[in-house]
Protein backbone atom coordinates (compact mmCIF):
# COMPACT_ATOMS: atom_id res chain seq x y z
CA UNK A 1 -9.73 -49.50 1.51
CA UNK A 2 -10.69 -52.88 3.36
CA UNK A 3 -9.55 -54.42 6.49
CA UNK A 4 -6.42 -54.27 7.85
CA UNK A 5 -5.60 -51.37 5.14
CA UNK A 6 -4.97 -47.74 7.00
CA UNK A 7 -4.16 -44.87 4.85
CA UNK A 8 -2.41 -41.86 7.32
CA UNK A 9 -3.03 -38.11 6.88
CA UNK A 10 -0.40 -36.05 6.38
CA UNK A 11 -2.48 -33.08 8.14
CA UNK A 12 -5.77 -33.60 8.99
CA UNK A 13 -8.31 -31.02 10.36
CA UNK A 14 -11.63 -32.30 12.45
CA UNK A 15 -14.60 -29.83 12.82
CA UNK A 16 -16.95 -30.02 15.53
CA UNK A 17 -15.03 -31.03 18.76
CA UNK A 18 -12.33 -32.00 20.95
CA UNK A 19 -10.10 -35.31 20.18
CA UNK A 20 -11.31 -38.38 21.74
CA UNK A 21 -9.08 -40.47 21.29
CA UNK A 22 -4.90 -40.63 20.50
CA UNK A 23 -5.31 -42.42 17.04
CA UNK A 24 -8.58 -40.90 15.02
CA UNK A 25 -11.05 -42.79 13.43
CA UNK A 26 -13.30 -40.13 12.21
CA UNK A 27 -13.52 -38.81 9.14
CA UNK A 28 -11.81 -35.70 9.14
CA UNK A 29 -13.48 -32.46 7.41
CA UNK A 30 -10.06 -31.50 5.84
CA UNK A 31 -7.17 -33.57 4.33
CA UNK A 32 -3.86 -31.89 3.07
CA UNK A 33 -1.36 -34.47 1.47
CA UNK A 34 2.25 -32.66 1.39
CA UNK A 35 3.86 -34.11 -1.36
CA UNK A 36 7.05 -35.69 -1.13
CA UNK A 37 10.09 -36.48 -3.29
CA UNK A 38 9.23 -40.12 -3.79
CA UNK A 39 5.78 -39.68 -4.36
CA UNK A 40 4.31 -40.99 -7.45
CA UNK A 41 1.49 -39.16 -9.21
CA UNK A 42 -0.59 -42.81 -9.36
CA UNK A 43 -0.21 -43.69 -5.84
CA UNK A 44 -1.46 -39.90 -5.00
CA UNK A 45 -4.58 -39.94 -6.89
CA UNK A 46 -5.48 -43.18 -5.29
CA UNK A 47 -4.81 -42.35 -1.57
CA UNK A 48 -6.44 -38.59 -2.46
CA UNK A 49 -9.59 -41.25 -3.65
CA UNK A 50 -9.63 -43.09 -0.95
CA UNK A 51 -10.19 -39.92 1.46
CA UNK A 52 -13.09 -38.83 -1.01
CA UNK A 53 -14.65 -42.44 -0.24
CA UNK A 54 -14.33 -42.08 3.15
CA UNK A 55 -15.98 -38.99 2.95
CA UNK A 56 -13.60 -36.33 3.59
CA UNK A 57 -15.24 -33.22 2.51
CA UNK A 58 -12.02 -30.96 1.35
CA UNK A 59 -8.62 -32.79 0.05
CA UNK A 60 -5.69 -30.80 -0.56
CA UNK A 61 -2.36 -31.59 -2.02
CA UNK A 62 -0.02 -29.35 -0.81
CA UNK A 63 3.69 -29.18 -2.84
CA UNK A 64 5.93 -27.34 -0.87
CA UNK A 65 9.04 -27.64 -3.91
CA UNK A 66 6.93 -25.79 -6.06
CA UNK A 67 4.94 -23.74 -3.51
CA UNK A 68 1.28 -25.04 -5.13
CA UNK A 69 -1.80 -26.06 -3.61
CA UNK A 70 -4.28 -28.01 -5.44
CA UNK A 71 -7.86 -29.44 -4.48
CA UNK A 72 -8.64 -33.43 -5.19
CA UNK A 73 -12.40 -34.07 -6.27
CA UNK A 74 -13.83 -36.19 -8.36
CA UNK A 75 -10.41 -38.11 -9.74
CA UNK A 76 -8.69 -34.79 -10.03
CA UNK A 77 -6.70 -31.97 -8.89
CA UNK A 78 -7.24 -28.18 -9.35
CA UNK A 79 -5.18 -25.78 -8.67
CA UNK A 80 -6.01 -23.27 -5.86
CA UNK A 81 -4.80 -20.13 -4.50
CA UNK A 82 -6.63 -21.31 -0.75
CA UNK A 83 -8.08 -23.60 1.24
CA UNK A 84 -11.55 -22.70 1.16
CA UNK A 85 -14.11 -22.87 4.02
CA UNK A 86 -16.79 -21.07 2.56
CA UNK A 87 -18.83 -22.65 5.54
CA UNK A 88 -17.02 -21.26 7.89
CA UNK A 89 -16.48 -18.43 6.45
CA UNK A 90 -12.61 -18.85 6.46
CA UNK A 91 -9.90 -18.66 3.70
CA UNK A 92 -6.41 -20.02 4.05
CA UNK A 93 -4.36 -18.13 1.59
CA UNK A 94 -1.33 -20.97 -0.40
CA UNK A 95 1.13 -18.51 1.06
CA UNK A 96 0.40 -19.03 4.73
CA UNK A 97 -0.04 -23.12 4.04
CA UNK A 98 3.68 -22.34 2.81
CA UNK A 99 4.94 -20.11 5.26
């Protein structure tokens, strides 16, 4: 991403504290991308890799036709049964992302 270029979260999830401002320019600690019916799988991968540049710790595609969640890292995407925040020592089971 360079100037002028602004990729927006789909659902984004800050640790830590309390918004400061309307329109966040943090890096978030959690990214979930909800898939959509135009989406293409090329155009994915590279706004999922421009979150992990940024520095987004967890990135999650969530596709709520087929009721899967997957984790981005490292150029590709796993499937999961949960968000994981081991260091929080939370879980977020697919079926409540899809409830």
């Amino acid at each position: 991403m360079g100037p002028g270029r602004y990729r927006v979260i789909d659902i984004a999830v800050f640790a830590h504290h309390e918004p400061s401002e309307e329109v966040r320019t943090e890096v978030p600690y959690v990214t979930i991308e909800v898939l959509s019916p135009d989406d293409r799988y090329s155009g994915l991968l590279e706004k999922l890799g421009d979150f992990e540049t940024l520095g987004v710790p967890h990135i999650y595609l969530a596709d709520p036709f087929h009721r899967r969640l997957s984790r981005y890292h490292a150029g590709g995407l796993t499937p999961v049964n949960a968000i994981d925040l081991s260091e929080f020592n939370a879980s977020i089971p697919a079926a409540e992302v899809f409830r």
